[in-house]
N, C-alpha and C. Protein backbone atom coordinates (compact mmCIF):
# COMPACT_ATOMS: atom_id res chain seq x y z
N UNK A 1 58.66 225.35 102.40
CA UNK A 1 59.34 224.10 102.10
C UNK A 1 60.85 224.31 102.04
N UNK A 2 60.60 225.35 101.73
CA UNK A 2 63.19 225.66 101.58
C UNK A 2 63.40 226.01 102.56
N UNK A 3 62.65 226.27 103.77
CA UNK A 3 63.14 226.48 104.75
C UNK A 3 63.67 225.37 105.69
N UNK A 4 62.28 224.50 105.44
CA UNK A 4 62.48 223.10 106.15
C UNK A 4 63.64 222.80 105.37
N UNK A 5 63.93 222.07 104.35
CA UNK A 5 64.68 221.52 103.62
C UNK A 5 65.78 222.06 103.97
N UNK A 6 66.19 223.33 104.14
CA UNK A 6 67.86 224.08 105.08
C UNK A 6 67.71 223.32 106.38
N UNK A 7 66.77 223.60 107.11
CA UNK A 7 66.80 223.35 108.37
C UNK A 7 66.95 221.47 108.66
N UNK A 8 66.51 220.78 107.84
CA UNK A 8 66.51 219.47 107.81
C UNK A 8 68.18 218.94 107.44
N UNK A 9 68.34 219.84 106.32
CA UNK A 9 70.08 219.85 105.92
C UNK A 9 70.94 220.01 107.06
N UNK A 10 70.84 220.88 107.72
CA UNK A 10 71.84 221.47 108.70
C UNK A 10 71.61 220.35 109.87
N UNK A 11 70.58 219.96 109.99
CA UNK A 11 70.26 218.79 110.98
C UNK A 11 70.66 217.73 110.79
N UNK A 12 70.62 216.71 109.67
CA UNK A 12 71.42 215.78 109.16
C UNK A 12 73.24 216.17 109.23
N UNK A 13 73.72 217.46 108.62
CA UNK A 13 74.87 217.38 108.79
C UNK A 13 75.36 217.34 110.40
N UNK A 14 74.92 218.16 111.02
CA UNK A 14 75.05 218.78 112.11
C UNK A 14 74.63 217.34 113.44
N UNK A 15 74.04 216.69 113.15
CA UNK A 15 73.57 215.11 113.80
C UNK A 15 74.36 214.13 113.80
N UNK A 16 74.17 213.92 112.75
CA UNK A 16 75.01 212.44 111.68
C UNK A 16 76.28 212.89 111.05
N UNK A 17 76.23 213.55 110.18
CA UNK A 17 77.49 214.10 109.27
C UNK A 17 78.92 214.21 109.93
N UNK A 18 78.68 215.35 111.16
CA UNK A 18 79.51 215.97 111.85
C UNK A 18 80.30 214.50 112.49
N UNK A 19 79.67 214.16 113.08
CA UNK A 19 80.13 213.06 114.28
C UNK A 19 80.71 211.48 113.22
N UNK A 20 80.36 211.82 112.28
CA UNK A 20 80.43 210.46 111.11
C UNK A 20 82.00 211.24 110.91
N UNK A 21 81.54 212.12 110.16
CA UNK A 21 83.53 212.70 109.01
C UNK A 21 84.15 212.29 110.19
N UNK A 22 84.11 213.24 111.88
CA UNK A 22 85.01 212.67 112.62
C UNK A 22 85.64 211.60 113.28
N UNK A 23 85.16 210.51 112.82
CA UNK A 23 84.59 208.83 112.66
C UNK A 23 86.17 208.51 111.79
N UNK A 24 85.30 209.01 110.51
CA UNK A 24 86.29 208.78 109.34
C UNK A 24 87.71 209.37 109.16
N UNK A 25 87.97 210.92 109.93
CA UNK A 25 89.14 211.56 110.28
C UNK A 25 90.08 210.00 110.68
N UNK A 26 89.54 209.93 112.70
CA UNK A 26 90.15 209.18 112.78
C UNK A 26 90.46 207.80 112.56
N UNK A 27 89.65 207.39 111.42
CA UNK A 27 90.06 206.13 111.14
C UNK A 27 91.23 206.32 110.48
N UNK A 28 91.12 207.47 108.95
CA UNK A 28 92.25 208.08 108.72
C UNK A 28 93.96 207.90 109.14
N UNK A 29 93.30 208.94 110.17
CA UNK A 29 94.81 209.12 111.03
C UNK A 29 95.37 207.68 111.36
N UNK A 30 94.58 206.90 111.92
CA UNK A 30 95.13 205.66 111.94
C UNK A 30 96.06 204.62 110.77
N UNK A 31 94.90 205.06 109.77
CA UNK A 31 95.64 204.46 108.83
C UNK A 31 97.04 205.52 107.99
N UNK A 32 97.13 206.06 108.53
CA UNK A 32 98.55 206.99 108.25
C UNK A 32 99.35 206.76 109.06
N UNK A 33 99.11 206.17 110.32
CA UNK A 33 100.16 206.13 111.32
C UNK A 33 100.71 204.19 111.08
N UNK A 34 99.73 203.81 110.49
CA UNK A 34 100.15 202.29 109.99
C UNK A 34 100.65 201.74 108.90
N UNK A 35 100.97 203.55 108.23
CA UNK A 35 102.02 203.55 107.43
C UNK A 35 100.79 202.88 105.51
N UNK A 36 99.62 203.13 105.39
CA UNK A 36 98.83 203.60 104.52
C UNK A 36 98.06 204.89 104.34
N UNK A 37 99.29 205.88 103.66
CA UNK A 37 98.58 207.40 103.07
C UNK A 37 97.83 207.59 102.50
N UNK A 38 97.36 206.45 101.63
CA UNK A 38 96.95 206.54 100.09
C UNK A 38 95.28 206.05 100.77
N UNK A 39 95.39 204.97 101.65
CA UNK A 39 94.20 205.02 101.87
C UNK A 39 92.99 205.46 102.74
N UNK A 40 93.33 207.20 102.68
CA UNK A 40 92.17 208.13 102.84
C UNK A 40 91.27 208.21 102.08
N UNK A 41 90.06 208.38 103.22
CA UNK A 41 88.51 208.78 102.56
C UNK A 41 87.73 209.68 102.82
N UNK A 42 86.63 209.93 102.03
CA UNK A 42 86.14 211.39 101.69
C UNK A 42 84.98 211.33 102.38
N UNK A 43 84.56 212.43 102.00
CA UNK A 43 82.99 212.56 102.74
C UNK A 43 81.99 213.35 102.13
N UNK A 44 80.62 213.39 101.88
CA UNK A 44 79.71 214.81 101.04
C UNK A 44 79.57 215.87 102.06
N UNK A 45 79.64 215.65 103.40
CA UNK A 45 79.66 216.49 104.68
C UNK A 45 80.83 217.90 104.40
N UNK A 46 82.21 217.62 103.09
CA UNK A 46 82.37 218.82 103.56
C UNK A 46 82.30 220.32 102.74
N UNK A 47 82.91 221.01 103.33
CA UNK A 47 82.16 222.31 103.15
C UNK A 47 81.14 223.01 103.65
N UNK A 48 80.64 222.08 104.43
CA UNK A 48 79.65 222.61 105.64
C UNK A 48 78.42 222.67 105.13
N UNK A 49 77.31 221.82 105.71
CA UNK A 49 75.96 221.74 105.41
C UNK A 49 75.44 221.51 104.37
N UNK A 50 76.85 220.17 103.93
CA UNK A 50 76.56 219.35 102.41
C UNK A 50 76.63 220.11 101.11
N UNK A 51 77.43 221.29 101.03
CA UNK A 51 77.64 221.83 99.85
C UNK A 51 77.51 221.30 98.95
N UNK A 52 78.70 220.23 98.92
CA UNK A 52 78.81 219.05 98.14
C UNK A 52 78.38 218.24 97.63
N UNK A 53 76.85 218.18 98.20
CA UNK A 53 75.82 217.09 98.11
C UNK A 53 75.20 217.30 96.21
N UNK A 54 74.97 216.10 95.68
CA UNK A 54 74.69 216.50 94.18
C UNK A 54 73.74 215.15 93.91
N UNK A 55 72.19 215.25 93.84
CA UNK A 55 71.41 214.36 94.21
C UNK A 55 71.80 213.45 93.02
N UNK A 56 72.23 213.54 91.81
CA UNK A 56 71.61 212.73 90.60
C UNK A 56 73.45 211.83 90.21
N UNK A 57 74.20 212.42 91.46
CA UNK A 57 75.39 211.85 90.98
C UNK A 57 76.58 211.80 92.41
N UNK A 58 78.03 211.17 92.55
CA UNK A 58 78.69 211.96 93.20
C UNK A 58 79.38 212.45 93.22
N UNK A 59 80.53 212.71 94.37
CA UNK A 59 81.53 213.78 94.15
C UNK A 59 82.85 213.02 93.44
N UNK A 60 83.77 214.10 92.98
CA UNK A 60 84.94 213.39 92.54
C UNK A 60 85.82 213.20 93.76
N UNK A 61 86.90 212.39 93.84
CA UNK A 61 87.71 211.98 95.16
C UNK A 61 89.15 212.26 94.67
N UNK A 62 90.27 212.64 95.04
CA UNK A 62 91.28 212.04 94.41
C UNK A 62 91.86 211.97 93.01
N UNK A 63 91.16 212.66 92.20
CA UNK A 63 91.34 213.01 90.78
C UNK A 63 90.67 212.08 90.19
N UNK A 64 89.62 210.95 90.97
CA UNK A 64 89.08 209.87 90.16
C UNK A 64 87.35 210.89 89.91
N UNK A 65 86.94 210.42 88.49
CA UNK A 65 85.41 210.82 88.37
C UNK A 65 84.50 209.96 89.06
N UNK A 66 83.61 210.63 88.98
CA UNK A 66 82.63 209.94 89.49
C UNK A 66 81.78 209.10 88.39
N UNK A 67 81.48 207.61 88.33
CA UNK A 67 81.01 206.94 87.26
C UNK A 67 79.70 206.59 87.81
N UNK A 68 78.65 206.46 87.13
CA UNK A 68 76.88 205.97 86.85
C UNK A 68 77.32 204.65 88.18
N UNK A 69 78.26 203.93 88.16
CA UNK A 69 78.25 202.98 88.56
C UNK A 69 78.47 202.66 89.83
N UNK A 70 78.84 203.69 90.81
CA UNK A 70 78.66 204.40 92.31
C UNK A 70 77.36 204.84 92.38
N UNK A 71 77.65 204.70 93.88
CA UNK A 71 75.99 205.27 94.57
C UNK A 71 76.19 207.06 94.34
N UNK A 72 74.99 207.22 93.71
CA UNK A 72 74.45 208.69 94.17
C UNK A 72 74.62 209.31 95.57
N UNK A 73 75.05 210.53 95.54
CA UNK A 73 74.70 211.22 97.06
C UNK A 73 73.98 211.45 97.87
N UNK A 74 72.43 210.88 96.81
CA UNK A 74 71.17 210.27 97.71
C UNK A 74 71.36 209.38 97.96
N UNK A 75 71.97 208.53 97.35
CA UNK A 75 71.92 206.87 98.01
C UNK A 75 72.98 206.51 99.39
N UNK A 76 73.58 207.88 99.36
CA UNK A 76 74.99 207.47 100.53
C UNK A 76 74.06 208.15 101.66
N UNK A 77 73.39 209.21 101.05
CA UNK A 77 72.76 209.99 102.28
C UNK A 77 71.30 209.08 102.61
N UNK A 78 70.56 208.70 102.07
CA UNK A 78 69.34 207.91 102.27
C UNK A 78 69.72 207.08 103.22
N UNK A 79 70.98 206.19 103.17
CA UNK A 79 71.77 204.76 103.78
C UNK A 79 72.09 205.19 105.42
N UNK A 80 72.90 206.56 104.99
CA UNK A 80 73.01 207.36 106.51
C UNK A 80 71.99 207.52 107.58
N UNK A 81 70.89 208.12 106.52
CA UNK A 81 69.85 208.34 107.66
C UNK A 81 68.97 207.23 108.19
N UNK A 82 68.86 206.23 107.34
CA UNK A 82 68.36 205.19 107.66
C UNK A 82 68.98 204.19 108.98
N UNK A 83 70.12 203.74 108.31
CA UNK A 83 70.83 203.75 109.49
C UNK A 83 71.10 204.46 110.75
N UNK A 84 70.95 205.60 110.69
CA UNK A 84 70.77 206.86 112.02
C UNK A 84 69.54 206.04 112.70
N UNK A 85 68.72 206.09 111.82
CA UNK A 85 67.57 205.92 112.67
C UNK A 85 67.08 204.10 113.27
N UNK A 86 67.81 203.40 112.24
CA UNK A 86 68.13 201.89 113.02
C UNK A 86 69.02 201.82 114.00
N UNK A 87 69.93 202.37 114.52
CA UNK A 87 70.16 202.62 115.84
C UNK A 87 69.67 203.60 117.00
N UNK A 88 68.30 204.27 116.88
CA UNK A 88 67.58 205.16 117.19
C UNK A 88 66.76 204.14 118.17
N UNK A 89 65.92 203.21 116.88
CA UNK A 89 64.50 202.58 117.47
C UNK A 89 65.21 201.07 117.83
N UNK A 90 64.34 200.83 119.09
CA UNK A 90 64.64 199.89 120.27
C UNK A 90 64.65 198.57 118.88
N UNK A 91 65.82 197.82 119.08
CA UNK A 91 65.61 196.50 118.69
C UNK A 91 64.62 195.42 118.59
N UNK A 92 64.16 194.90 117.47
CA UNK A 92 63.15 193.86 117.07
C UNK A 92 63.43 192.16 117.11
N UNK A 93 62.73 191.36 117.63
CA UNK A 93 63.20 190.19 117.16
C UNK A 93 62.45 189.82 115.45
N UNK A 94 61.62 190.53 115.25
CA UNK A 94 61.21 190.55 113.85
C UNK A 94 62.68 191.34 112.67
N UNK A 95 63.38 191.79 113.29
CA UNK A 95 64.40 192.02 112.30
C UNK A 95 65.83 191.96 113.18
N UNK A 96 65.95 190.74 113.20
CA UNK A 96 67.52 190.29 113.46
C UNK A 96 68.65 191.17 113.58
N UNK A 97 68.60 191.80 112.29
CA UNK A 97 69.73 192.44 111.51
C UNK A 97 70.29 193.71 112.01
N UNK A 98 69.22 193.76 113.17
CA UNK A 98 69.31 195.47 113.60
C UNK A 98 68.65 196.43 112.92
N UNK A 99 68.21 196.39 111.68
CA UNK A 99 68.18 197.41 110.95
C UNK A 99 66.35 197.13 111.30
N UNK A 100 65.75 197.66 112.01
CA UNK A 100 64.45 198.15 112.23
C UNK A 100 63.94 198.53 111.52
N UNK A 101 64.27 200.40 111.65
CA UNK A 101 63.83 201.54 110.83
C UNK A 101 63.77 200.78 109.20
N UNK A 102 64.96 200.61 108.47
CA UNK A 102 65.18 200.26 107.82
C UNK A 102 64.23 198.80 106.79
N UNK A 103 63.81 198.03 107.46
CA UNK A 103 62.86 196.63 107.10
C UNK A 103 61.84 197.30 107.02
N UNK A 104 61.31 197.95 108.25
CA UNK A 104 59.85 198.54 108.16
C UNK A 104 59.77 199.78 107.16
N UNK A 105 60.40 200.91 106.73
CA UNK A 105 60.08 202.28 106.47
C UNK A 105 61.01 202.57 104.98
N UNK A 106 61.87 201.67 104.68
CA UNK A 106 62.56 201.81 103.47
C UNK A 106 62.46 200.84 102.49
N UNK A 107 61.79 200.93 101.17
CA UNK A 107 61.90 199.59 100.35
C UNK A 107 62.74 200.43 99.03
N UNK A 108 63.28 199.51 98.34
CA UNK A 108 64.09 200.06 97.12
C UNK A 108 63.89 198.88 95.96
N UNK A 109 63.52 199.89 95.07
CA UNK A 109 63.37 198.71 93.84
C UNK A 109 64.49 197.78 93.60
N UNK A 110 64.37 196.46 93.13
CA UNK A 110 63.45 196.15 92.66
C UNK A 110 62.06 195.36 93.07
N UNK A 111 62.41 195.56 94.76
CA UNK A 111 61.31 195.42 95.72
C UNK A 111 60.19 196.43 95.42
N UNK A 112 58.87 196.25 95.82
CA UNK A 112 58.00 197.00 95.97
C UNK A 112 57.24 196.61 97.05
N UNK A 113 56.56 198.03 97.68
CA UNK A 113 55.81 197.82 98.66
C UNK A 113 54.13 196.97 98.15
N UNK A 114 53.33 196.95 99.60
CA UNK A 114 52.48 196.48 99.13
C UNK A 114 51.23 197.73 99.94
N UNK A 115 51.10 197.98 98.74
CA UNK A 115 50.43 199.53 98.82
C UNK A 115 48.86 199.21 99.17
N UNK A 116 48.76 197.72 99.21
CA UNK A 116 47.33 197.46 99.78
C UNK A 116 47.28 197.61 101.22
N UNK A 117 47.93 197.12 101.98
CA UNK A 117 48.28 197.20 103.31
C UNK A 117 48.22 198.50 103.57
N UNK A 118 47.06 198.82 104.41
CA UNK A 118 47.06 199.53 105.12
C UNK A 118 47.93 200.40 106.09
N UNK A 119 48.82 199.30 106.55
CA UNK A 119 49.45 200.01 107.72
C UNK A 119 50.98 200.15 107.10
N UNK A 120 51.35 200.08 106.16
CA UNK A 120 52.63 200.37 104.97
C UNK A 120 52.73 201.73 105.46
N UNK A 121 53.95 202.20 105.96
CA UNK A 121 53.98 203.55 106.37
C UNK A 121 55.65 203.41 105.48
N UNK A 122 56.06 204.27 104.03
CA UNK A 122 57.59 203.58 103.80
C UNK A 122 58.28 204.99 102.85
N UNK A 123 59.16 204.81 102.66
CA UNK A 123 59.80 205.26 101.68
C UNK A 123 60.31 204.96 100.63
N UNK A 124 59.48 204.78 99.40
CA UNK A 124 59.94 203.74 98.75
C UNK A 124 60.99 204.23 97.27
N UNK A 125 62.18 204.25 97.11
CA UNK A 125 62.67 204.29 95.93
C UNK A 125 62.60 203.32 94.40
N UNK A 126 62.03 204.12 93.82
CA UNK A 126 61.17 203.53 92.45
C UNK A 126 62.44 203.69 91.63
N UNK A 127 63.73 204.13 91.79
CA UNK A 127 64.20 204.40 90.63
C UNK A 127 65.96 204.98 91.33
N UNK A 128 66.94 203.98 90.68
CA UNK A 128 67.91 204.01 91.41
C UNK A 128 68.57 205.36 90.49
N UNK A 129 68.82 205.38 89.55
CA UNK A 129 69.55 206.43 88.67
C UNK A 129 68.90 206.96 87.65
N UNK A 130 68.47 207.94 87.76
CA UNK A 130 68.55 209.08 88.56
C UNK A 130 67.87 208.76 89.68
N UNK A 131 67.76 208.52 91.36
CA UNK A 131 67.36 208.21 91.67
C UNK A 131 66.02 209.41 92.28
N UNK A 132 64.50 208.19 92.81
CA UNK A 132 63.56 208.62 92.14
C UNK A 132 62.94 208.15 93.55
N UNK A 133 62.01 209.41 94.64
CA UNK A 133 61.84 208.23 95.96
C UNK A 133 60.09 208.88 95.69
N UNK A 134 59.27 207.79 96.66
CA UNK A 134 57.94 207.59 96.58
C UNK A 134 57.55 207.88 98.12
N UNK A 135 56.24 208.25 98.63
CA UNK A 135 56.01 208.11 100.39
C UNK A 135 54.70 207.12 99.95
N UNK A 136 55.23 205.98 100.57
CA UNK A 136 53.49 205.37 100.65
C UNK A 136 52.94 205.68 102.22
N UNK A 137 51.86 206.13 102.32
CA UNK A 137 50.86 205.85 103.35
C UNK A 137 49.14 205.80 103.85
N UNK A 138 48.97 205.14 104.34
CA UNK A 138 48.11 204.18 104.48
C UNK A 138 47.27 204.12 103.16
N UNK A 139 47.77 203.72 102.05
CA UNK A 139 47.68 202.86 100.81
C UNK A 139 47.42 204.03 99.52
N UNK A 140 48.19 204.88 100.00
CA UNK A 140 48.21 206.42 99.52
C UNK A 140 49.79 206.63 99.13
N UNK A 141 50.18 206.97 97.67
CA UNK A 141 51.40 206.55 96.69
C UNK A 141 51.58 208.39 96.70
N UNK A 142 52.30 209.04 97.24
CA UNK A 142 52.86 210.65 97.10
C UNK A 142 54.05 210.22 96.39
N UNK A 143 53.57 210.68 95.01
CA UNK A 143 54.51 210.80 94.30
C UNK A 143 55.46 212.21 93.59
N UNK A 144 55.95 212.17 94.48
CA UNK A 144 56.69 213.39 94.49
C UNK A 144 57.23 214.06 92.92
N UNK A 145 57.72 215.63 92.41
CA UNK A 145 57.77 215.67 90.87
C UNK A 145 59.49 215.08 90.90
N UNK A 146 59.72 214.65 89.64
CA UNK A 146 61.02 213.75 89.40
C UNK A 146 62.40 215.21 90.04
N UNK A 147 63.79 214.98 90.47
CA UNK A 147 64.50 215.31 90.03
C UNK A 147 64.65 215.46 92.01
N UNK A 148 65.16 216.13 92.15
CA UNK A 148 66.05 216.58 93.63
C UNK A 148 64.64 216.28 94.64
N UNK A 149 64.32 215.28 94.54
CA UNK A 149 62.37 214.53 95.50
C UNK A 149 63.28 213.83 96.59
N UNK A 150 64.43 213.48 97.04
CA UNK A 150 64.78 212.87 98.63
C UNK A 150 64.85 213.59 99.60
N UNK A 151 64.98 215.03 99.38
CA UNK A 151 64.65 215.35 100.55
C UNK A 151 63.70 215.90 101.14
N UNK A 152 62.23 216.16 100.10
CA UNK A 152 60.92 216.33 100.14
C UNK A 152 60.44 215.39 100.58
N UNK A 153 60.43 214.28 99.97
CA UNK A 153 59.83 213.02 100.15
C UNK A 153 60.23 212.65 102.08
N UNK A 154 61.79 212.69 102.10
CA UNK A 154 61.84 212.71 103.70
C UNK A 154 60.87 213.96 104.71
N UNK A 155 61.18 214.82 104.16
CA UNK A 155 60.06 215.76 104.55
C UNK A 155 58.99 215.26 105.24
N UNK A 156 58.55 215.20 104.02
CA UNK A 156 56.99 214.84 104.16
C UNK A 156 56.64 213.93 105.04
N UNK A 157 57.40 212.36 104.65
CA UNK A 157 57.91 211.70 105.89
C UNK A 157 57.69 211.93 107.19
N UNK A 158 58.70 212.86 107.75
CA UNK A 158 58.93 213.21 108.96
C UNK A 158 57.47 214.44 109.21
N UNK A 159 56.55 214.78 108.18
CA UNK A 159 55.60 215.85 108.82
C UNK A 159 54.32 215.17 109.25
N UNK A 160 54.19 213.48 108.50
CA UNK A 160 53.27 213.07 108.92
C UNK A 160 53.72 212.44 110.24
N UNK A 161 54.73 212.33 110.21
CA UNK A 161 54.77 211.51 111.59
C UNK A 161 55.02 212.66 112.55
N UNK A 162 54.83 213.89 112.41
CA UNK A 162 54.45 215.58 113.13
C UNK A 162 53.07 215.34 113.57
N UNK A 163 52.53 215.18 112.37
CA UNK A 163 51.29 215.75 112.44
C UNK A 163 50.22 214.75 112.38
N UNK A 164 50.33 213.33 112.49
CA UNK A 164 49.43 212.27 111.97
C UNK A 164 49.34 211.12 112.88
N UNK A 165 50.81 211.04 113.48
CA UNK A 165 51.21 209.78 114.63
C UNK A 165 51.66 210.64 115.63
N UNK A 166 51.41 212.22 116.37
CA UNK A 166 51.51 212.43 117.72
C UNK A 166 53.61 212.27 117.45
N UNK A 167 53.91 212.48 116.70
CA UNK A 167 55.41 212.44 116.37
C UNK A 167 56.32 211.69 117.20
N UNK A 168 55.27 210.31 116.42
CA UNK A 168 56.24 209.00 117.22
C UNK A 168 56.35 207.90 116.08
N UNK A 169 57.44 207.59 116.18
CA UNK A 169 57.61 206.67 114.83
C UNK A 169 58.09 205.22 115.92
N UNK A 170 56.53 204.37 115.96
CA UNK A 170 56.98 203.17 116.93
C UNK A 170 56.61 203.82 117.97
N UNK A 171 57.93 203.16 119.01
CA UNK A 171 57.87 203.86 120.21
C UNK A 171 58.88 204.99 120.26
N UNK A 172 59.29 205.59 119.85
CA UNK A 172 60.71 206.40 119.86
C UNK A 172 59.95 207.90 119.18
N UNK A 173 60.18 208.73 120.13
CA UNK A 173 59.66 209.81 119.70
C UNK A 173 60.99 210.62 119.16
N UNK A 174 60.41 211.53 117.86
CA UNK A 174 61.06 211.88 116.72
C UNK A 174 61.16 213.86 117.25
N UNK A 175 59.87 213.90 118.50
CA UNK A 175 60.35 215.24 118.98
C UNK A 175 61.51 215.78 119.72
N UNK A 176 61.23 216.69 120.45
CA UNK A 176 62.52 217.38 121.16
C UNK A 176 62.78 215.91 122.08
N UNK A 177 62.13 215.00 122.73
CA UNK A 177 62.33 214.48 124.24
C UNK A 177 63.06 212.92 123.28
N UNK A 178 63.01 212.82 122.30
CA UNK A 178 63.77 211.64 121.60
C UNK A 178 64.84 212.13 120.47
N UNK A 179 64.70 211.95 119.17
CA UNK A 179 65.53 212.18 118.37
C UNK A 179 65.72 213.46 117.68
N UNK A 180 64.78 214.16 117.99
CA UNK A 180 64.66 216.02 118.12
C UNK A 180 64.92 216.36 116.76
N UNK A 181 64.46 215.61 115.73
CA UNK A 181 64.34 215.85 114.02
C UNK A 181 63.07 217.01 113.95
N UNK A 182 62.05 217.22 114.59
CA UNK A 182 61.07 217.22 114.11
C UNK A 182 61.04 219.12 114.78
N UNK A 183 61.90 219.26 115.30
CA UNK A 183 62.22 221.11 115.42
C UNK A 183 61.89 221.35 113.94
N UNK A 184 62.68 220.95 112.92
CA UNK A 184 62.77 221.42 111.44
C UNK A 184 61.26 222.36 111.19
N UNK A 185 60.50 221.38 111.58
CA UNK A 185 59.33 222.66 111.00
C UNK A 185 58.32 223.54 111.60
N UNK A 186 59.10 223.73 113.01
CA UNK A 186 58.73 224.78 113.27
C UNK A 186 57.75 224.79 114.94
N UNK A 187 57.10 225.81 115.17
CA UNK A 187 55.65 225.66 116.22
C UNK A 187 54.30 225.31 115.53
């Protein structure tokens, strides 16, 4: 499991992370050249392969603390990957919004899934601070043990859809020939 969990890390940074900070660099630079210094922004990406990352809280910026009242570094990273993956899977007219992945596979309290439904395949966060994530599938509640569970819970996630759906989430395959997440664990 710590192996995956490195290898899943380095994949998220190395995917998303990398190509995001440099996103945010140059928005940056822009806004320095338009004559606003002050308003640079940060990222958990650095230090390389999320050093930074601190599930139950976030980082400080700027000499400001970090207050209960910001998103967690799960919640910036959960948002990331979710989003990664709503621009991944082919557009729905069942979800307008773009956000696919996202309608179908992510619920957050104070929503709840409906764990009768069979075909509920989700990730569900039971618990924003400390935040606290759940895998429902097919009407089966993995409740992961409390404390650093987002990136197990994604795990797990991503092993059933290895090992259970032929490693296809939809139509969009999650192996090497689509979104190539699913190296993490291995032959």
């Amino acid at each position: 499991m710590d192996s995956w969990t490195t290898r899943f890390r380095s994949w998220i940074n190395e995917t998303i992370l990398v190509a995001l900070v440099q996103e945010i660099e140059s928005v940056s630079t822009q806004l320095r050249r338009m004559g606003y210094p002050e308003m640079q922004i940060g990222e958990l990406s650095q230090g390389g392969c999320m050093s930074s990352f601190r599930w139950n809280r976030g980082g400080d910026f700027k000499g400001c603390k970090w207050g209960a009242d910001l998103p967690t570094d799960c919640a910036i990273l959960m948002h990331i990957f979710c989003t990664y993956l709503d621009s991944r899977l082919p557009p729905s007219p069942r979800y307008p919004d773009g956000r696919t992945f996202t309608s179908q596979h992510f619920i957050q309290t104070p929503d709840k899934p409906d764990i009768t439904n069979e075909n509920v395949f989700c990730i569900y966060q039971s618990n924003i601070n400390p935040p606290h994530y759940e895998l429902i599938y097919h009407r089966h509640v993995y409740n992961l043990p409390e404390g650093r569970n987002m990136f197990h819970t994604l795990l797990m996630f991503l092993y059933i859809i290895k090992t259970k759906e032929s490693g296809m989430l939809g139509r969009v395959n999650l192996g090497v020939s689509g979104v190539n997440v699913l190296w993490i664990f291995g032959k």
